[in-house]
PDB file of N, CA and C in Angstrom:
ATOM      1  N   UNK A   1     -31.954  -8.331  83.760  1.00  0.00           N
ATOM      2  CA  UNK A   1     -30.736  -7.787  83.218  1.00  0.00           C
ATOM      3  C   UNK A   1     -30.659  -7.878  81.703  1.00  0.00           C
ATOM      4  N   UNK A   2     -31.082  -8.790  80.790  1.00  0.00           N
ATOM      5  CA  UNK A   2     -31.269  -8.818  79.617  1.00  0.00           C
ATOM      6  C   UNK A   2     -31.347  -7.876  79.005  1.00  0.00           C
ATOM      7  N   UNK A   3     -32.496  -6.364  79.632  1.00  0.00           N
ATOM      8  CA  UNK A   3     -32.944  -5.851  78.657  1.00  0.00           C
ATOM      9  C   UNK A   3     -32.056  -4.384  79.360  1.00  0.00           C
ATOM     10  N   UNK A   4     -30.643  -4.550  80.034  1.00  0.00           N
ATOM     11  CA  UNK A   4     -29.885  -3.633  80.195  1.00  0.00           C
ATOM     12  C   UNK A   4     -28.948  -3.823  79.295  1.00  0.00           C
ATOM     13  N   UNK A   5     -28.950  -5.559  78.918  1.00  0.00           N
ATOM     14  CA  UNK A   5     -27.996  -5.618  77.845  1.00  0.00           C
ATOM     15  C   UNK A   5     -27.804  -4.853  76.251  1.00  0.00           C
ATOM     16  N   UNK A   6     -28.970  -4.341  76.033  1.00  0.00           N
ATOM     17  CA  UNK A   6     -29.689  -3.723  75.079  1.00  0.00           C
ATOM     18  C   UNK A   6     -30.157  -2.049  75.535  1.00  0.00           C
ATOM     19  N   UNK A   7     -29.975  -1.739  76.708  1.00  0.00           N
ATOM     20  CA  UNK A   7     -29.584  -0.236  77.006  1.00  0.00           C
ATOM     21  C   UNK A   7     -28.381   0.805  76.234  1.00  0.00           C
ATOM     22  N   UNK A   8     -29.284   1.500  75.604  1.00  0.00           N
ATOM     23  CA  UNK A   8     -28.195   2.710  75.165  1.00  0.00           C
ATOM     24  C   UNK A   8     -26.739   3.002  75.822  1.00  0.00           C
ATOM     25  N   UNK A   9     -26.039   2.811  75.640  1.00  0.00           N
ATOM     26  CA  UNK A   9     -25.063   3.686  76.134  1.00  0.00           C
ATOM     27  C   UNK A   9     -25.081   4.790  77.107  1.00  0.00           C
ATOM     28  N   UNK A  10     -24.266   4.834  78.168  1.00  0.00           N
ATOM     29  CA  UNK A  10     -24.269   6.235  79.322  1.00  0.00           C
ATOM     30  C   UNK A  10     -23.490   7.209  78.042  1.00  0.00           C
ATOM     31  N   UNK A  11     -24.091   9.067  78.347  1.00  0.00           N
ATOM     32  CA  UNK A  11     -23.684   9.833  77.980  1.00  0.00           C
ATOM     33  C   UNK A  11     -22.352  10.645  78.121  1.00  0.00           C
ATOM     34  N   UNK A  12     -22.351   9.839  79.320  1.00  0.00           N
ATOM     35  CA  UNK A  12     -20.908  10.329  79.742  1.00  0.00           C
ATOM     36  C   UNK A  12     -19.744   9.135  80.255  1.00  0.00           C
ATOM     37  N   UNK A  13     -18.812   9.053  80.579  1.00  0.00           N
ATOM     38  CA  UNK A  13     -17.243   8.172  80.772  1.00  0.00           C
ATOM     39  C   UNK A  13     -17.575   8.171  82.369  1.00  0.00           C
ATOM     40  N   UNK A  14     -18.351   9.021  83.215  1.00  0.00           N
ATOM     41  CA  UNK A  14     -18.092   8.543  84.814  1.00  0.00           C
ATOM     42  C   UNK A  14     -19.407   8.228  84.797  1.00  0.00           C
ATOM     43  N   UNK A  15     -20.502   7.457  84.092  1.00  0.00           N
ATOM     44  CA  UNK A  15     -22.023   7.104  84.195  1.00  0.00           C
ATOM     45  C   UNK A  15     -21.415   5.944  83.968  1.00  0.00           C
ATOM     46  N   UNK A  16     -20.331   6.013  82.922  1.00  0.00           N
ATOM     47  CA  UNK A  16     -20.463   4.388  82.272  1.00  0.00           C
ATOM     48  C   UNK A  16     -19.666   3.612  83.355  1.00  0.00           C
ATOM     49  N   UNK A  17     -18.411   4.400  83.615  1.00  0.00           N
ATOM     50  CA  UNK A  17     -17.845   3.921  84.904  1.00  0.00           C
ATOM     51  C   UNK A  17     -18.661   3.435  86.140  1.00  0.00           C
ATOM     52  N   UNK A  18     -19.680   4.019  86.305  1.00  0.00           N
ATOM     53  CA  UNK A  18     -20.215   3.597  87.597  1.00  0.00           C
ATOM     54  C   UNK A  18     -21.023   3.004  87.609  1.00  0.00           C
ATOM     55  N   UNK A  19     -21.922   2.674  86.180  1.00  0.00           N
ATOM     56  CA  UNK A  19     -22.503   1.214  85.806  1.00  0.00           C
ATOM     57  C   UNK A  19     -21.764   0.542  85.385  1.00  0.00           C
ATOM     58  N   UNK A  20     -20.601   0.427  85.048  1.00  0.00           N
ATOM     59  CA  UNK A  20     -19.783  -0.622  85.508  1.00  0.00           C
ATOM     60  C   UNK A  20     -19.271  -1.504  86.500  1.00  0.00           C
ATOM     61  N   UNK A  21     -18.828  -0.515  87.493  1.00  0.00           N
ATOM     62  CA  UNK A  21     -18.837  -0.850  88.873  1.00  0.00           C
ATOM     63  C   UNK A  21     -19.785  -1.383  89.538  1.00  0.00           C
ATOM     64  N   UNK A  22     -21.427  -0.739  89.161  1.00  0.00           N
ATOM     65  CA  UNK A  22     -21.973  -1.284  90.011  1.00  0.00           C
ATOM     66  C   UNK A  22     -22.288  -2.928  89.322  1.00  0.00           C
ATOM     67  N   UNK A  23     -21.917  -3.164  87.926  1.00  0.00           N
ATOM     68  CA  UNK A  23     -22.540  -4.583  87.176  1.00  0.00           C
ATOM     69  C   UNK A  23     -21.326  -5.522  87.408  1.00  0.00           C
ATOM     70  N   UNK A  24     -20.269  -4.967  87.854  1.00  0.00           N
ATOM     71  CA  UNK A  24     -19.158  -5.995  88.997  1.00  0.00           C
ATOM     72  C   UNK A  24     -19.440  -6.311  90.106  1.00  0.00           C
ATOM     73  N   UNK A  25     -19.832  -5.506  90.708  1.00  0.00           N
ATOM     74  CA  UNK A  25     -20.112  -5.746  92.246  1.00  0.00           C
ATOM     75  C   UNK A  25     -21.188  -7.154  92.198  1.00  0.00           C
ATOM     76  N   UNK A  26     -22.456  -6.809  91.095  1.00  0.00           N
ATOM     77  CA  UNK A  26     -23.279  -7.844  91.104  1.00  0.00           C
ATOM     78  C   UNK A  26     -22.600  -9.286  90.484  1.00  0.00           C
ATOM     79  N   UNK A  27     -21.950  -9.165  89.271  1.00  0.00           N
ATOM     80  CA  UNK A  27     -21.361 -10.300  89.071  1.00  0.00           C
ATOM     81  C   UNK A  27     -20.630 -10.734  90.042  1.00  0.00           C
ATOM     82  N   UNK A  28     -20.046 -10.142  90.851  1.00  0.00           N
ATOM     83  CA  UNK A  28     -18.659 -10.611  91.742  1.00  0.00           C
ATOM     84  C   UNK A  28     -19.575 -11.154  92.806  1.00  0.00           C
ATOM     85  N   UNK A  29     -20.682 -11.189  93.265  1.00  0.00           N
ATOM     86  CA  UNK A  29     -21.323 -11.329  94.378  1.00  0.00           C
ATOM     87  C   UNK A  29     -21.668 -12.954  94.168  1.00  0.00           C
ATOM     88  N   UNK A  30     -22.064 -13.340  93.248  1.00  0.00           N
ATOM     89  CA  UNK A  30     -22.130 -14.949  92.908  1.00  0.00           C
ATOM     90  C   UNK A  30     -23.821 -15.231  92.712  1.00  0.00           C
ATOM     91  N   UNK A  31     -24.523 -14.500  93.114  1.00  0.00           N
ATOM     92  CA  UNK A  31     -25.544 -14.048  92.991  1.00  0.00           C
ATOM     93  C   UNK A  31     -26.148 -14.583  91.946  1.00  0.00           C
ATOM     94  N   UNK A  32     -26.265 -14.096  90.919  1.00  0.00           N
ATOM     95  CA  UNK A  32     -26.741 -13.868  89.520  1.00  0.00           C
ATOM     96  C   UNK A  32     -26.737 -15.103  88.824  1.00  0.00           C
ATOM     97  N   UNK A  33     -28.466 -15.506  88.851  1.00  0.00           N
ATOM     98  CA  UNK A  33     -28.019 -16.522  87.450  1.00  0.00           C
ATOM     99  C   UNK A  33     -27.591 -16.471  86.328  1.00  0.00           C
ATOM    100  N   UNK A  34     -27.348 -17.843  85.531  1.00  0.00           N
ATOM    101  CA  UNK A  34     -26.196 -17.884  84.640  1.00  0.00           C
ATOM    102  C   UNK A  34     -26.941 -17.309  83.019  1.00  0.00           C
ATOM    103  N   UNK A  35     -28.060 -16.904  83.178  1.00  0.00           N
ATOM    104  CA  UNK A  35     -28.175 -16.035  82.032  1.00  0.00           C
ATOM    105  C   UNK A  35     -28.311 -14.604  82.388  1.00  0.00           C
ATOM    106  N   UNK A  36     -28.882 -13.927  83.874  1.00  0.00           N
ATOM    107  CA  UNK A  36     -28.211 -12.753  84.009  1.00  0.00           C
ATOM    108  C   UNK A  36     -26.881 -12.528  84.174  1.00  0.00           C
ATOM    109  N   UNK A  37     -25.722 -13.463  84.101  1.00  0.00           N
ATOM    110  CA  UNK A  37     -24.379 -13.227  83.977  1.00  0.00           C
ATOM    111  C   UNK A  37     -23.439 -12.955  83.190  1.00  0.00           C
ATOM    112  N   UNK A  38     -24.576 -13.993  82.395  1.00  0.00           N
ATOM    113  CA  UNK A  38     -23.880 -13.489  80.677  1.00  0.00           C
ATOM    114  C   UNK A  38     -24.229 -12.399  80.010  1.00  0.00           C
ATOM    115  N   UNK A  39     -25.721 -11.776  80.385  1.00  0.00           N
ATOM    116  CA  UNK A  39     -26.057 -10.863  79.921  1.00  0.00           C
ATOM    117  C   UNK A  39     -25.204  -9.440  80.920  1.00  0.00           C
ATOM    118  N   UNK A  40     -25.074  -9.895  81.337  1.00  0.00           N
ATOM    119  CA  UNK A  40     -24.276  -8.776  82.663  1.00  0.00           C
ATOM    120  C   UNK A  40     -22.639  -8.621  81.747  1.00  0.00           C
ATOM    121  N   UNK A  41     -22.265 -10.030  81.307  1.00  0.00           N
ATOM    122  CA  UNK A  41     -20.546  -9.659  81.129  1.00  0.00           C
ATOM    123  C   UNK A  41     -20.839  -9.047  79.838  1.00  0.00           C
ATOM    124  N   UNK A  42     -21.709  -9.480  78.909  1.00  0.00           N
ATOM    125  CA  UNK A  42     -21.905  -8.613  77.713  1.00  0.00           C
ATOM    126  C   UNK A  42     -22.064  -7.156  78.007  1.00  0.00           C
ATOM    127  N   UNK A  43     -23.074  -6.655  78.722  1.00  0.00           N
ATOM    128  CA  UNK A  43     -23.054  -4.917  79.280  1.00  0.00           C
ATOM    129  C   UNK A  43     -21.839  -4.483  79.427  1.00  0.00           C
ATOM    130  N   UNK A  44     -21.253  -4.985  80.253  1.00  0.00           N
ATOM    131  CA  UNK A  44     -20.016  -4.796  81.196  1.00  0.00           C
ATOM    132  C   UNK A  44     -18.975  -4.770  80.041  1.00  0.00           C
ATOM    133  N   UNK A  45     -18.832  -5.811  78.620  1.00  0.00           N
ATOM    134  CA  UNK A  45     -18.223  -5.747  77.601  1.00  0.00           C
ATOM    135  C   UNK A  45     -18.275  -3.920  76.727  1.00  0.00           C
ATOM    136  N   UNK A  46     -19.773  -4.100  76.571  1.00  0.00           N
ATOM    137  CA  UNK A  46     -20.155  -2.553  76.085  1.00  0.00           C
ATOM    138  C   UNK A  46     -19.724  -1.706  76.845  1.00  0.00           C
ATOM    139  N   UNK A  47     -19.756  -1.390  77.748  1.00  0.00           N
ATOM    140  CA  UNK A  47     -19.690  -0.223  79.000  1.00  0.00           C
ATOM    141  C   UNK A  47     -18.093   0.203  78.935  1.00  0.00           C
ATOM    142  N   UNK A  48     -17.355  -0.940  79.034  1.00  0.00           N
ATOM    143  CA  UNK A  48     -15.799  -1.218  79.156  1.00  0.00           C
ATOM    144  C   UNK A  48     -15.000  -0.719  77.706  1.00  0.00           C
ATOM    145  N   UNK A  49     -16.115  -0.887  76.349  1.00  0.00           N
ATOM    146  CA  UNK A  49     -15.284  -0.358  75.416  1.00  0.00           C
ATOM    147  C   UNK A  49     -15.261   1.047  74.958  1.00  0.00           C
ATOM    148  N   UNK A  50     -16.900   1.445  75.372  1.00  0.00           N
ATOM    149  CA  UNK A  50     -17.140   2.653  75.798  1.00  0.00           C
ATOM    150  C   UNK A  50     -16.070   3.515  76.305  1.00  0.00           C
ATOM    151  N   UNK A  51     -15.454   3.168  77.834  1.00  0.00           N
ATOM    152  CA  UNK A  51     -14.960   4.087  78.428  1.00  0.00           C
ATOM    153  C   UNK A  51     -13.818   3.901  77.839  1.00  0.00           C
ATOM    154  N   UNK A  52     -13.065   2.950  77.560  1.00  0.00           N
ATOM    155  CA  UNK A  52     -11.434   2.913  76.797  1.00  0.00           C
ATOM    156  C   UNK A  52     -11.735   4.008  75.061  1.00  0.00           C
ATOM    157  N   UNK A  53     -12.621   3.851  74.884  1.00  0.00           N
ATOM    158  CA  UNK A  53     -12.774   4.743  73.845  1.00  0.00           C
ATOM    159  C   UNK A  53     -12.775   6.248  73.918  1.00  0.00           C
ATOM    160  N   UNK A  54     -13.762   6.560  74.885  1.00  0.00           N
ATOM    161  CA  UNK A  54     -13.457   7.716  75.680  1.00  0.00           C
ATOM    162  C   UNK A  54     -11.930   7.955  76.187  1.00  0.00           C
ATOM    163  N   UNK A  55     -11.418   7.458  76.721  1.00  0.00           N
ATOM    164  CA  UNK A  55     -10.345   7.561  77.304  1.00  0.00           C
ATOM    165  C   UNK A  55      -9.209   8.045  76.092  1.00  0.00           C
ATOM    166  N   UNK A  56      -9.512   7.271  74.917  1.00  0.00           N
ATOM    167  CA  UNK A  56      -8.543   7.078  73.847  1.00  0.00           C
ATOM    168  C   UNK A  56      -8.894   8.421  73.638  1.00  0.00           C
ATOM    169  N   UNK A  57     -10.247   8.981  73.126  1.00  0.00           N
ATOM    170  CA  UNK A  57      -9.987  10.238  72.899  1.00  0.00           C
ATOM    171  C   UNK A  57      -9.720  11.754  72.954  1.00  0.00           C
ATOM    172  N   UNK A  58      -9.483  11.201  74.771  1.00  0.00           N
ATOM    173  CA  UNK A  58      -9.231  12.458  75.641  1.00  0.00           C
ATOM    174  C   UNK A  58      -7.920  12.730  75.582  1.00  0.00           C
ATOM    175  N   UNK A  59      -7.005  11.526  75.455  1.00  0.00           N
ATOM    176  CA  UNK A  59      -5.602  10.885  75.190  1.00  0.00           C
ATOM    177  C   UNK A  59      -5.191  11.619  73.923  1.00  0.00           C
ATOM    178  N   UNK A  60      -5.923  11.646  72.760  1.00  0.00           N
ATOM    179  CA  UNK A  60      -5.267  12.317  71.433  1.00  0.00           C
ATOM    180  C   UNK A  60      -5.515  13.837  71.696  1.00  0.00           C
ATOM    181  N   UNK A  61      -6.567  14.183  72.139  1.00  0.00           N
ATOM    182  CA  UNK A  61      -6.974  15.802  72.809  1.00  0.00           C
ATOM    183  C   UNK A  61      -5.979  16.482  73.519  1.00  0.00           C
ATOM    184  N   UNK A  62      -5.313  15.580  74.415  1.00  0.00           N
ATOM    185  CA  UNK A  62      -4.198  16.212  75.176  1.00  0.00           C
ATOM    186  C   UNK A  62      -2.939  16.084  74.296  1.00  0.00           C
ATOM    187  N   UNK A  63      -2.251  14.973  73.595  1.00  0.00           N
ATOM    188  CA  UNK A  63      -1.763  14.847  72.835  1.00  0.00           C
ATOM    189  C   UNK A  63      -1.665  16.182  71.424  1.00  0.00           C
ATOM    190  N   UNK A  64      -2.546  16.773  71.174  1.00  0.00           N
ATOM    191  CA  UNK A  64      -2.625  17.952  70.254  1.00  0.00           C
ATOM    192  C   UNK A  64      -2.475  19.136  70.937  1.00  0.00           C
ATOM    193  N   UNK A  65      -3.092  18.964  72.317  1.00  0.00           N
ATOM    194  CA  UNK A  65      -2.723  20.331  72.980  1.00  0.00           C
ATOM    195  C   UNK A  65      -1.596  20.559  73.294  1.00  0.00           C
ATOM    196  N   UNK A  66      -1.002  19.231  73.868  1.00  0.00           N
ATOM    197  CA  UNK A  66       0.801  19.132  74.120  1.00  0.00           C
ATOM    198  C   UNK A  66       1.657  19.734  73.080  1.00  0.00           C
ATOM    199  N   UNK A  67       1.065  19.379  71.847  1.00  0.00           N
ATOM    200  CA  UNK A  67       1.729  19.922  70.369  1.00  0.00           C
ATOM    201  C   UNK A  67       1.942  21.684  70.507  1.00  0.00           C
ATOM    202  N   UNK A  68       0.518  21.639  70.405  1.00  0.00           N
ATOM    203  CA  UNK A  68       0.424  23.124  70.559  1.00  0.00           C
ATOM    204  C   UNK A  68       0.899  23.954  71.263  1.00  0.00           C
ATOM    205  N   UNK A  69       1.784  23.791  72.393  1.00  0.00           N
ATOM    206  CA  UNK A  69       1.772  24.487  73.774  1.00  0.00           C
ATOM    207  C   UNK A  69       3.225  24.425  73.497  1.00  0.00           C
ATOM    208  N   UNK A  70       3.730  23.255  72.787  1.00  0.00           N
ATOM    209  CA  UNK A  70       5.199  23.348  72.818  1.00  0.00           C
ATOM    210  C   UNK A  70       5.853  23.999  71.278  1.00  0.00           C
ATOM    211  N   UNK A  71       4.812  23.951  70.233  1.00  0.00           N
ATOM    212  CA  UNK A  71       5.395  24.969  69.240  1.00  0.00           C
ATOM    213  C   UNK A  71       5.335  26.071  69.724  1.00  0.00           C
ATOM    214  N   UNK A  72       3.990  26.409  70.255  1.00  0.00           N
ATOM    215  CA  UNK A  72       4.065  28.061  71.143  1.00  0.00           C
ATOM    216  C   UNK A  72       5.449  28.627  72.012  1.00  0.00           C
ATOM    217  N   UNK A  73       5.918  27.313  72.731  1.00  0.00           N
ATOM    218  CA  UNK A  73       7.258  27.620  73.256  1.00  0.00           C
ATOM    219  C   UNK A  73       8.147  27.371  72.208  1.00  0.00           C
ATOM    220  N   UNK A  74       8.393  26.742  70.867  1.00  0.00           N
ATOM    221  CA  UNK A  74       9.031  27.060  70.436  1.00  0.00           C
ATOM    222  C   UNK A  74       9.285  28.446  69.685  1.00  0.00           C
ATOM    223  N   UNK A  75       8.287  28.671  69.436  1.00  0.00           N
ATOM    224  CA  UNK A  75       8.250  30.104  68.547  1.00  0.00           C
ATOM    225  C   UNK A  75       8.408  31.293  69.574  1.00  0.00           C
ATOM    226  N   UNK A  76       8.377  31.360  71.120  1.00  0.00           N
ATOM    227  CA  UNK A  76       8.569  32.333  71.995  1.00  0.00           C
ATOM    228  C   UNK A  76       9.880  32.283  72.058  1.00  0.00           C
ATOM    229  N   UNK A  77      10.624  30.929  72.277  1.00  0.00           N
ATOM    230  CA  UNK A  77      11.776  30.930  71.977  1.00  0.00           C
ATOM    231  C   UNK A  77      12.895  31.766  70.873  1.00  0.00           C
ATOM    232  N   UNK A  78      12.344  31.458  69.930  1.00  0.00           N
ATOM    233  CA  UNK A  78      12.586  31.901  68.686  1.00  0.00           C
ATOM    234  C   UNK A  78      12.718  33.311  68.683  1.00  0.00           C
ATOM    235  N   UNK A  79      11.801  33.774  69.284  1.00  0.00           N
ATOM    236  CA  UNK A  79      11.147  35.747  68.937  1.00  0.00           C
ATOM    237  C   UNK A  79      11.998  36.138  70.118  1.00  0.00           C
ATOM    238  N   UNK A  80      12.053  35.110  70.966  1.00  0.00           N
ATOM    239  CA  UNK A  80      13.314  35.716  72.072  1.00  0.00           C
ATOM    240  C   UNK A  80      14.348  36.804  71.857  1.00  0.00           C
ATOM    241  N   UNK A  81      15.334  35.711  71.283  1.00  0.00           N
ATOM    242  CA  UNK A  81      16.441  36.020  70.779  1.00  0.00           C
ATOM    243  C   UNK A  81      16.459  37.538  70.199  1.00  0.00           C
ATOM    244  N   UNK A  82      15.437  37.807  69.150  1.00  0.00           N
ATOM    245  CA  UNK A  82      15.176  38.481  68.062  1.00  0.00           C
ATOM    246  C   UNK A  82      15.132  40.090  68.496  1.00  0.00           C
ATOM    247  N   UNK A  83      14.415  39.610  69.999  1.00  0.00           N
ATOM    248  CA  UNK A  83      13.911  41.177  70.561  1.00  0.00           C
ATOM    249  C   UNK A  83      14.511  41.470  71.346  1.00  0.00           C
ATOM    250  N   UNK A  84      15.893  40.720  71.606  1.00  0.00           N
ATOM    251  CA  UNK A  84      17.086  40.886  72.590  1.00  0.00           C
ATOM    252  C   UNK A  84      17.903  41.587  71.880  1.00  0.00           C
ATOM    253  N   UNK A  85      18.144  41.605  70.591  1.00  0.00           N
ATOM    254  CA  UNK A  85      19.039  42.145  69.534  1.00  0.00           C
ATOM    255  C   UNK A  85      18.475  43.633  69.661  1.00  0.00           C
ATOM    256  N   UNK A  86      16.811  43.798  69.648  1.00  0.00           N
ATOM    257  CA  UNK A  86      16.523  45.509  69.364  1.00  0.00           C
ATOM    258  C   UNK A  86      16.703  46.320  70.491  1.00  0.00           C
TER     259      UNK A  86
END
């Protein structure tokens, strides 16, 4: 496990998720000696900030689109009115 500790990063948020999961299952099992454990909670550290990072920036993505979608309704709003008058 050491030299997973030192593995690149997954490319994607459900790779990292599921080497996550699976480097719980092994810690949780009792299994693992106490230097593959530590090297395991360190991965599991990486993996974990990984996906909250990901997460964070899917979070501001929707957050801008939300923006967008609701000036759009504001300005339909707006032109409403306008073309009710002609």
């Amino acid at each position: 496990m050491p030299a997973k500790a030192r593995a690149p990063l997954p490319s994607t948020y459900e790779a990292a998720l599921e080497e996550l999961e699976q480097l719980l299952a092994q810690i949780e099992s009792g299994q693992l000696p106490l230097e593959q454990l530590l090297a395991g909670y360190q991965r599991g550290a990486q993996l974990l900030a990984f996906c909250r990072s990901r997460l964070q920036a899917v979070q501001q993505q929707i957050q801008v689109l939300d923006g967008d979608i609701a000036r759009s309704l504001d300005e339909t709003a707006i032109a409403a009115p306008d073309q009710a008058a002609n």
